[in-house]
Protein backbone atom coordinates (compact mmCIF):
# COMPACT_ATOMS: atom_id res chain seq x y z
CA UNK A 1 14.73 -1.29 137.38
CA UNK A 2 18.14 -1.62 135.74
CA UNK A 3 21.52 -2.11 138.01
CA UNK A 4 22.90 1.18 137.12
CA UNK A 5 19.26 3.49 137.16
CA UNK A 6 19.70 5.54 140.33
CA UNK A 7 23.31 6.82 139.33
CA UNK A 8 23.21 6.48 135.58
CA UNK A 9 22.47 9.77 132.90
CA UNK A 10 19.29 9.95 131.48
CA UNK A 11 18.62 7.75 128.05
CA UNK A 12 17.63 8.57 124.71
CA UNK A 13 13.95 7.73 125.30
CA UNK A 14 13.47 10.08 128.26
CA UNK A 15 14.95 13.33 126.98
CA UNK A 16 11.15 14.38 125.56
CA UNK A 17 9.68 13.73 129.49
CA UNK A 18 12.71 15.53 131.21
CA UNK A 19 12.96 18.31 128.86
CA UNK A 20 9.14 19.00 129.66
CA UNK A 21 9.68 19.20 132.99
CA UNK A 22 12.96 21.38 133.27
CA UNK A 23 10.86 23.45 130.99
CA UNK A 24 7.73 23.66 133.54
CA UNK A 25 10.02 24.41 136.91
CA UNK A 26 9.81 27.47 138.45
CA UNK A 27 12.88 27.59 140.39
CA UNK A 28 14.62 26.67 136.67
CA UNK A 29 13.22 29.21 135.21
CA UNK A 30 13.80 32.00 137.45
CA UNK A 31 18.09 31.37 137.07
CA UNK A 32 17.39 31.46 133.21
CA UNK A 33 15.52 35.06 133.46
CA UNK A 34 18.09 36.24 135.93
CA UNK A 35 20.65 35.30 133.63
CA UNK A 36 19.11 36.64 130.52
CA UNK A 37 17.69 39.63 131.86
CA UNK A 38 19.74 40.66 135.46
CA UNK A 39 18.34 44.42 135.22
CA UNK A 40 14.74 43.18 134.87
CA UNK A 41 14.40 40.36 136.17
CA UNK A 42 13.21 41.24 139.60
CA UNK A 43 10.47 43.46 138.45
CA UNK A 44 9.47 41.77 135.12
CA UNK A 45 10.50 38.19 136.33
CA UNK A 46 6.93 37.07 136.14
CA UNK A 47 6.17 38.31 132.32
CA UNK A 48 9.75 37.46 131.08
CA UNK A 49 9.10 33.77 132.30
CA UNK A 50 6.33 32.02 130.51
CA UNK A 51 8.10 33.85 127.41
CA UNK A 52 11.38 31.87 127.70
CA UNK A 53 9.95 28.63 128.25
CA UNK A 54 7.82 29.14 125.31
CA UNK A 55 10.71 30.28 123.33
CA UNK A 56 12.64 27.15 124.51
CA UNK A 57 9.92 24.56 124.17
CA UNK A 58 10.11 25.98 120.71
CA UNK A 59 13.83 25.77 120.34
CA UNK A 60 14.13 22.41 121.63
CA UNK A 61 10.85 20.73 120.16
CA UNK A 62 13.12 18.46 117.53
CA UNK A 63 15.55 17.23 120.47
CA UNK A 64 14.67 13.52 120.92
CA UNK A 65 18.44 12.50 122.03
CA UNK A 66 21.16 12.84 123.95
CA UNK A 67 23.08 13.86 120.80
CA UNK A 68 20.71 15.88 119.24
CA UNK A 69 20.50 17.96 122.79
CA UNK A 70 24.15 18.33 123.33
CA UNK A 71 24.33 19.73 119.45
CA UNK A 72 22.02 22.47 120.55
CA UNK A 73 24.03 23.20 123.77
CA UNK A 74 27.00 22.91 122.18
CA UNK A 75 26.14 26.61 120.57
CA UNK A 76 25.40 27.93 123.88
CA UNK A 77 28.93 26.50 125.39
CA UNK A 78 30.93 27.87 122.58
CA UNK A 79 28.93 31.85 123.37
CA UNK A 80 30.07 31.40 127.05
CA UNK A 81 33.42 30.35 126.46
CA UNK A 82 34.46 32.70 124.21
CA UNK A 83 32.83 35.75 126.32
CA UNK A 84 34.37 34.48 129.90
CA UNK A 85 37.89 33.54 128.45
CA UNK A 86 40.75 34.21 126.16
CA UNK A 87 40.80 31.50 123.56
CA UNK A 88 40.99 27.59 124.68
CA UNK A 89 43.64 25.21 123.37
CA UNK A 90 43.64 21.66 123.77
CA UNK A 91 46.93 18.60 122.99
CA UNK A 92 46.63 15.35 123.27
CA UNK A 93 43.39 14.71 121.47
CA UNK A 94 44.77 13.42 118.40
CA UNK A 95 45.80 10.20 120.09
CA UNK A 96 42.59 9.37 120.68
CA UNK A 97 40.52 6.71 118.38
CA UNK A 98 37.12 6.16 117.34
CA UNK A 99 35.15 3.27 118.48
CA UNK A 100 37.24 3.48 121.72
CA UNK A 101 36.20 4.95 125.37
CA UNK A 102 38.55 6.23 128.00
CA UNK A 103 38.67 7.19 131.60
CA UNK A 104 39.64 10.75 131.71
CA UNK A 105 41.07 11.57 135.46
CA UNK A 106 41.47 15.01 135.77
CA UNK A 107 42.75 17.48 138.31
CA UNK A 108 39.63 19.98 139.65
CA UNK A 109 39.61 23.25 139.94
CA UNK A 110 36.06 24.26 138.96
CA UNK A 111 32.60 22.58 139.74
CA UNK A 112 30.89 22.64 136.02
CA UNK A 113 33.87 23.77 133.80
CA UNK A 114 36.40 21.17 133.98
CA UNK A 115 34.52 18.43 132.54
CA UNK A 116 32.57 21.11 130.03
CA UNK A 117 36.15 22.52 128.41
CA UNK A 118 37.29 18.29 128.28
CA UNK A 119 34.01 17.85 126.55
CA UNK A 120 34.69 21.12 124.16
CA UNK A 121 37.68 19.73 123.25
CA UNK A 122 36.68 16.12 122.68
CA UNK A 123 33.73 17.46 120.89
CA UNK A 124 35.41 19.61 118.50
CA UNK A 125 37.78 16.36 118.23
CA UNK A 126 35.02 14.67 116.36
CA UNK A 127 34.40 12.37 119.28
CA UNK A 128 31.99 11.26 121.56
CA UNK A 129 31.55 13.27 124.78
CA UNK A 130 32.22 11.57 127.88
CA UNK A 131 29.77 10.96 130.80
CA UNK A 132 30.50 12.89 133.79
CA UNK A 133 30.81 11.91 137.46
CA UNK A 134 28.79 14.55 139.40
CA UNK A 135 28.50 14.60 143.73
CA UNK A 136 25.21 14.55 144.91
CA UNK A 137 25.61 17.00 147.39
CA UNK A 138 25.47 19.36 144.43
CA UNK A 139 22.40 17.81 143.10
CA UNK A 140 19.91 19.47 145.87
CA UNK A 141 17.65 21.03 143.27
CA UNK A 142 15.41 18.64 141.18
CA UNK A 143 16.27 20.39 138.38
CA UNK A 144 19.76 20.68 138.39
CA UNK A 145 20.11 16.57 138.59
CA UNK A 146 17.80 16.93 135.37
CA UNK A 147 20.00 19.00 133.80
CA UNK A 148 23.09 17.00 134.79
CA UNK A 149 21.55 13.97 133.79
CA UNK A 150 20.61 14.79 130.76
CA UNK A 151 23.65 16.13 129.67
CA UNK A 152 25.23 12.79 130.20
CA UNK A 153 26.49 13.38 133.78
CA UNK A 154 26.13 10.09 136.58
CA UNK A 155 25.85 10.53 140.63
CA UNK A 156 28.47 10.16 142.99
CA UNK A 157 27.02 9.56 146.65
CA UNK A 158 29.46 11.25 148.67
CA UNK A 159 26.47 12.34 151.19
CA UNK A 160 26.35 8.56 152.36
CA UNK A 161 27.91 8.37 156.13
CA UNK A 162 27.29 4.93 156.92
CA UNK A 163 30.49 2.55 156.20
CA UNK A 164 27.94 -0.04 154.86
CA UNK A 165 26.27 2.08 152.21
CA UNK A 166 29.26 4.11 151.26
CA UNK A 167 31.15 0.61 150.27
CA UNK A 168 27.93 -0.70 148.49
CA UNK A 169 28.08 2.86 146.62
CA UNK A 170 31.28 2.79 145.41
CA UNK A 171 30.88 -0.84 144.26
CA UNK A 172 28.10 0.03 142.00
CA UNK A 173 30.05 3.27 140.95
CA UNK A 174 33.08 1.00 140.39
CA UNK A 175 31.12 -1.38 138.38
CA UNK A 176 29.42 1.25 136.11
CA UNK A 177 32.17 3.37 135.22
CA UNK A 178 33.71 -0.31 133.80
CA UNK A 179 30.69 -1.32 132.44
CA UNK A 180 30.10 2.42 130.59
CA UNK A 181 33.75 1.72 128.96
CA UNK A 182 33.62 -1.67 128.11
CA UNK A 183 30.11 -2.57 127.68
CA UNK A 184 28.67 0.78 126.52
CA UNK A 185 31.89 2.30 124.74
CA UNK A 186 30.95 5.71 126.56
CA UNK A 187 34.24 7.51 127.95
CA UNK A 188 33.88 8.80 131.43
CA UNK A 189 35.40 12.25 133.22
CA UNK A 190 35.99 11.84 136.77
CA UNK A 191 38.35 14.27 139.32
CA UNK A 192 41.58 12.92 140.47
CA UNK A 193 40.35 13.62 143.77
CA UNK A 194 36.61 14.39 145.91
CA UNK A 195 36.25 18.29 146.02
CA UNK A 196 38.70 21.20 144.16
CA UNK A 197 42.06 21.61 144.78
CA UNK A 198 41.12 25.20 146.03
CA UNK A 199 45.04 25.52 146.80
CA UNK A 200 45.94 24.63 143.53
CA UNK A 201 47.85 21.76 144.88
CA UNK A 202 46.95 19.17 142.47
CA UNK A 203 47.04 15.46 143.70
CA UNK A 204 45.33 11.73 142.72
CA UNK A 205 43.11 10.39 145.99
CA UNK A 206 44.58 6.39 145.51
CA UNK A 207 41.28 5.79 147.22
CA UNK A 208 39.52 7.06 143.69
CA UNK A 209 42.00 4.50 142.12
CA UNK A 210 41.14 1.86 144.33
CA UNK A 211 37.70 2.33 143.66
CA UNK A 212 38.35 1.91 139.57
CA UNK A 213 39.06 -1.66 140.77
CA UNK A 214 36.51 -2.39 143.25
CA UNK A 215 33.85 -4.70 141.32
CA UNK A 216 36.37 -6.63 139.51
CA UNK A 217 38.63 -7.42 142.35
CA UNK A 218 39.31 -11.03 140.87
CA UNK A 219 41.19 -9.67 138.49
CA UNK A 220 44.90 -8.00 138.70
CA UNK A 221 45.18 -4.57 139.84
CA UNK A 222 47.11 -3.47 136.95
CA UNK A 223 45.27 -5.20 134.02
CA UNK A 224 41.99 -3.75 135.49
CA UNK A 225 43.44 -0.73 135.26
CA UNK A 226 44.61 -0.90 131.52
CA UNK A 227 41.44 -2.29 130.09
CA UNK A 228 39.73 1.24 131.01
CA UNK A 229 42.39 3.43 129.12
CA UNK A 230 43.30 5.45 132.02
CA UNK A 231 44.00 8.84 130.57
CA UNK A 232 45.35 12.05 133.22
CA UNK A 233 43.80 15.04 131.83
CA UNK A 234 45.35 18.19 133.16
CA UNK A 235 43.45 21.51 132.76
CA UNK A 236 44.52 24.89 133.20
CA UNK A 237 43.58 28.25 133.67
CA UNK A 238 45.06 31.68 133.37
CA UNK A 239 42.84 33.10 135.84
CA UNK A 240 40.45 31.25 138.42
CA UNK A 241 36.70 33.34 138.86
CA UNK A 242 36.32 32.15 142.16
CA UNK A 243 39.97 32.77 143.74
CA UNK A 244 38.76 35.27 146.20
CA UNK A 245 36.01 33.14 147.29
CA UNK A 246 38.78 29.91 147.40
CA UNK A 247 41.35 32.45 149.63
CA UNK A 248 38.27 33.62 152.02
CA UNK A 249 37.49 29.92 152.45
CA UNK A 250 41.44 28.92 153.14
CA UNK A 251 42.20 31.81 155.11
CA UNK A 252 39.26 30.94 157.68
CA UNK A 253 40.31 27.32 157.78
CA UNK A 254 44.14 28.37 158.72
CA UNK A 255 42.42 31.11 160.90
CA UNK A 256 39.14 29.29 162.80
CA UNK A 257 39.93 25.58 162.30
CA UNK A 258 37.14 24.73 160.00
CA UNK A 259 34.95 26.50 157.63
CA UNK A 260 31.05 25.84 156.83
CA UNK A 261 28.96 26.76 153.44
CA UNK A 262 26.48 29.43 153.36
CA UNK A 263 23.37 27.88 151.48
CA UNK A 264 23.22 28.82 147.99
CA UNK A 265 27.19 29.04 148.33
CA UNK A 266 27.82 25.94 145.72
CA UNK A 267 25.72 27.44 143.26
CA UNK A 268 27.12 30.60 143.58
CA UNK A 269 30.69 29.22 142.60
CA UNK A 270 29.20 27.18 139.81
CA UNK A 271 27.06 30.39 138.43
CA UNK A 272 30.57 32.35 139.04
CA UNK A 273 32.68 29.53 137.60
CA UNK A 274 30.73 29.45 134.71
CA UNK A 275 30.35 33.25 133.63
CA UNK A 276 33.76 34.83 135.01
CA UNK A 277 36.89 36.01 133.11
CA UNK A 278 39.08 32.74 133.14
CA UNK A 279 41.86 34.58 130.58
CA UNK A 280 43.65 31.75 128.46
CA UNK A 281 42.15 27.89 128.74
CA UNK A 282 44.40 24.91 128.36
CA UNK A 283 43.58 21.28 128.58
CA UNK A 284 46.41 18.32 128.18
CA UNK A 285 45.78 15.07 127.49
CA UNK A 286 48.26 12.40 128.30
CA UNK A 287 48.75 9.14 126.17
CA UNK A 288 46.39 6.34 128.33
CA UNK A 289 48.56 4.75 131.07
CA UNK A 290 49.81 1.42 129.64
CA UNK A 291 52.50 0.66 132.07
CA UNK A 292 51.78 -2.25 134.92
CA UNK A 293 51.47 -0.51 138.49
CA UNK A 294 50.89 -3.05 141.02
CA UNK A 295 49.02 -0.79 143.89
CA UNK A 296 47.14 2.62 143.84
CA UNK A 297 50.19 4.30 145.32
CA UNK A 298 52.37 3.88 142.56
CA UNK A 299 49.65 4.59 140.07
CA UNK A 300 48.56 7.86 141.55
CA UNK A 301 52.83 8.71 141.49
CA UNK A 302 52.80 8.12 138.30
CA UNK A 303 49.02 9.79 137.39
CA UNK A 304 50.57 13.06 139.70
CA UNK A 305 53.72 13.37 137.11
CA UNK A 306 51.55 13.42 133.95
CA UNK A 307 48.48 15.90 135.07
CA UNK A 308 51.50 18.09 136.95
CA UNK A 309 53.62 17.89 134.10
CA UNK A 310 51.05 18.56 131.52
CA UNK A 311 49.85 21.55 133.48
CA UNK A 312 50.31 24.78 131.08
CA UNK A 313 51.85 27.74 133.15
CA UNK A 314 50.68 31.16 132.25
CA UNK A 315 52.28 34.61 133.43
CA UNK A 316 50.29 35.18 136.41
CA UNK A 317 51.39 31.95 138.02
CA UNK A 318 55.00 32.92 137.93
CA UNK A 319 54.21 36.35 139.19
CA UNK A 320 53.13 34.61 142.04
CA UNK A 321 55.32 32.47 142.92
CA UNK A 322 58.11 35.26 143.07
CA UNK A 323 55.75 36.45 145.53
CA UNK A 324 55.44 33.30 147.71
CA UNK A 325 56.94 33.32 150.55
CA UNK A 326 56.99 29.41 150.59
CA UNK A 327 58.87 29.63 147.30
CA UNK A 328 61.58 26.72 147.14
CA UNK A 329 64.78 28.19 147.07
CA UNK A 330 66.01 24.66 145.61
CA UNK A 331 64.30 24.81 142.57
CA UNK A 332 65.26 26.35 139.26
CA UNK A 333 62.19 28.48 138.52
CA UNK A 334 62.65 31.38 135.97
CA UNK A 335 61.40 35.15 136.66
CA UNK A 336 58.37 35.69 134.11
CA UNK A 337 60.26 38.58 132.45
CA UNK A 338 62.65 35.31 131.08
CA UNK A 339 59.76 33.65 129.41
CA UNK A 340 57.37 35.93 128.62
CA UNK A 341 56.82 38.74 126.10
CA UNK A 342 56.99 42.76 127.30
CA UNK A 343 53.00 43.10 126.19
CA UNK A 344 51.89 39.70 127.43
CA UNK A 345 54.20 40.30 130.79
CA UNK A 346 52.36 43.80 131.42
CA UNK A 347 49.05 42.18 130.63
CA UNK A 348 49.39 39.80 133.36
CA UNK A 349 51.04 42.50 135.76
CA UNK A 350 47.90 44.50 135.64
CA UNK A 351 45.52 41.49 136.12
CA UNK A 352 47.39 40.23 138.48
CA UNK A 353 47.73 43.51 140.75
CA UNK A 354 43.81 43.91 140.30
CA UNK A 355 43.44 40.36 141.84
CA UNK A 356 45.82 41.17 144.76
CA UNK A 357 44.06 44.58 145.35
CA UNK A 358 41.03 43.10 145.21
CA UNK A 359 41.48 40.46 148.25
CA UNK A 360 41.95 41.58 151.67
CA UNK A 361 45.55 41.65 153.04
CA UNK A 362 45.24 39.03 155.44
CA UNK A 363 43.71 36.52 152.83
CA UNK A 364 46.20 37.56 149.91
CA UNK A 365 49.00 34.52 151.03
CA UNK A 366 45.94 32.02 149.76
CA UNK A 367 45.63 34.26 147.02
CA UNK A 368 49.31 33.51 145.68
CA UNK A 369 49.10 29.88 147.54
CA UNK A 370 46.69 28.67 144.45
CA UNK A 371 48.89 30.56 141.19
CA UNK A 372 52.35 29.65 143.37
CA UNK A 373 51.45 25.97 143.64
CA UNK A 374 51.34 24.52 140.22
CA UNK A 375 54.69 26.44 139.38
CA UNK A 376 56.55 24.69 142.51
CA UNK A 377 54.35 21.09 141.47
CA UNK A 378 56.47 21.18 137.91
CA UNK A 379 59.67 21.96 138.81
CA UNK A 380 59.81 19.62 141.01
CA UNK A 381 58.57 16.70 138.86
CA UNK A 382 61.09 18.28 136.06
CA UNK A 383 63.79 18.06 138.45
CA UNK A 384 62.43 14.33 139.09
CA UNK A 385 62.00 15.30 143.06
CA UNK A 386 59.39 13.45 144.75
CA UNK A 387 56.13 15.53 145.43
């Protein structure tokens, strides 16, 4: 067994075997008919499934790589993106060479669709995709850690609770994200942070820095740091599918103290995540972090300024912060009507009243916490104001 096998995506040599598999599982299956056919489904469920893994099997009979299965997705991705959103655009890409890998740190907003619009825009770049940290605790069905897996995605075990096994984790996680960049030449997407900023309050964990330097502790901080191209990635979006669910969740936090998960409740988000009206996409790339930084704190300063700064602001998030009521009077934020066009203004204005309307009154303040947020985040690093 190889160092890296228990975390690692799946190779070249067993897409055949895993594809098989995803292909024979029930529970697999039955999303994919749901999906394709939500009206029949229920009733016709077990007709319309031996049909689509026939169809598939079919489809995917000359996929023997990695590559060659992420060309045929790639199809798929494009149909979903441009039925749940606006139009993506993507900066930054251009910087980026061939024959060189990167570690893309990103702020999180959405389980499965901030990594997939990174690799839509590296993709369309003419580059290899990255490989894709993933939690285990959303890996409870076997075929959703086949699916991740094979679409170049490695574990994170955040599930670990003793102090032993957590520290032996992260060592071997620290050690194969370096070894994946410099050994492998693979890029890899990671959040800047465990868990979404549900708030929209976007900031770097320094413990997720710290761990970047974990198996190669011999060596400075700073040139450790460096040799794995450490690139902020900040990704925006016009409209969030699962705000309501995010204000629920915050509201009963502020209200109860805590909040638990219904089962099924992470897929849910990702199935919602995936397929809901996200309006305009952005994603920002910032030039890889060459500057020497001699602890995590500085570096995740520094890491904060560039996905903050990068973040694209659309209507609706200054439409909400003329609503919040945490709104820093110090700051020189602009009304929307300054910056925005009468059609594109009124757009928003509707969208935005729909989303208000459609979240109860005592949960609306979370509502504008998560659009108000990344509007107070940039002005302040514009007006060089610590965070």
């Amino acid at each position: 067994m190889g160092e890296f096998d228990a975390i690692r995506p799946y190779d070249d040599a067993e897409v055949p075997a895993v594809l098989n598999r995803l292909l024979s599982d029930q529970a697999f299956l039955d999303i994919l008919t749901h999906f394709r056919f939500p009206r029949t489904a229920g009733t016709f469920g077990w007709a319309l499934k031996p049909l689509i893994a026939h169809r598939l099997r079919r489809e995917f009979a000359s996929v023997v790589s990695v590559a060659t299965l992420q060309d045929k997705i790639e199809h798929y991705v494009d149909k979903t993106i441009d039925r749940a959103t606006d139009g993506v655009t993507y900066t930054g890409v251009e910087q980026f060479k061939s024959g060189s890998a990167y570690l893309f740190l990103a702020n999180h907003r959405d389980i499965v669709m901030d990594p997939a619009f990174v690799n839509y825009a590296v993709y369309h770049a003419g580059l290899p995709t990255p490989r894709i940290a993933i939690g285990d605790n959303l890996l409870q069905k076997p075929f959703v850690s086949d699916l991740m897996r094979l679409n170049k995605s490695f574990i994170v075990h955040r599930s670990l609770s003793g102090r032993r096994e957590k520290l032996a984790a992260y060592q071997l996680l620290s050690a194969y994200i370096s070894h994946s960049i410099r050994t492998d030449c693979q890029s890899i997407w990671i959040a800047q942070a465990e868990g979404r900023a549900k708030d929209g309050d976007d900031r770097t964990d320094s413990a997720i820095l710290k761990m970047f330097h974990m198996s190669r502790k011999d060596e400075p901080f700073s040139e450790v740091i460096q040799s794995l191209n450490l690139t902020p990635v900040s990704i925006s979006y016009e409209y969030d599918p699962c705000d309501q669910a995010k204000a629920r969740e915050l509201y009963l936090r502020a209200t109860t103290g805590s909040y638990t998960k219904a089962p099924g409740e992470d897929d849910a988000s990702i199935a919602k995540g995936i397929t809901g009206y996200k309006g305009r996409v952005h994603v920002n790339f910032a030039a890889p972090i060459t500057e020497s930084f001699e602890d995590t704190k500085q570096l995740a300063v520094e890491v904060d300024r560039l996905i903050l700064s990068g973040y694209r602001l659309f209507p609706a998030h200054y439409l909400a912060y003329a609503q919040w009521a945490d709104a820093d009077p110090s700051l020189s934020v602009p009304t929307a009507d300054s910056l925005f066009g009468v059609e594109e203004l009124n757009q928003a204005k509707e969208e935005w009243q729909s989303r208000l309307d459609d979240c109860p009154p005592e949960q609306q303040p979370y509502l504008v916490l998560q659009y108000a947020t990344p509007v107070r985040n940039q002005y302040r690093v514009k007006a060089g104001l610590p965070l």
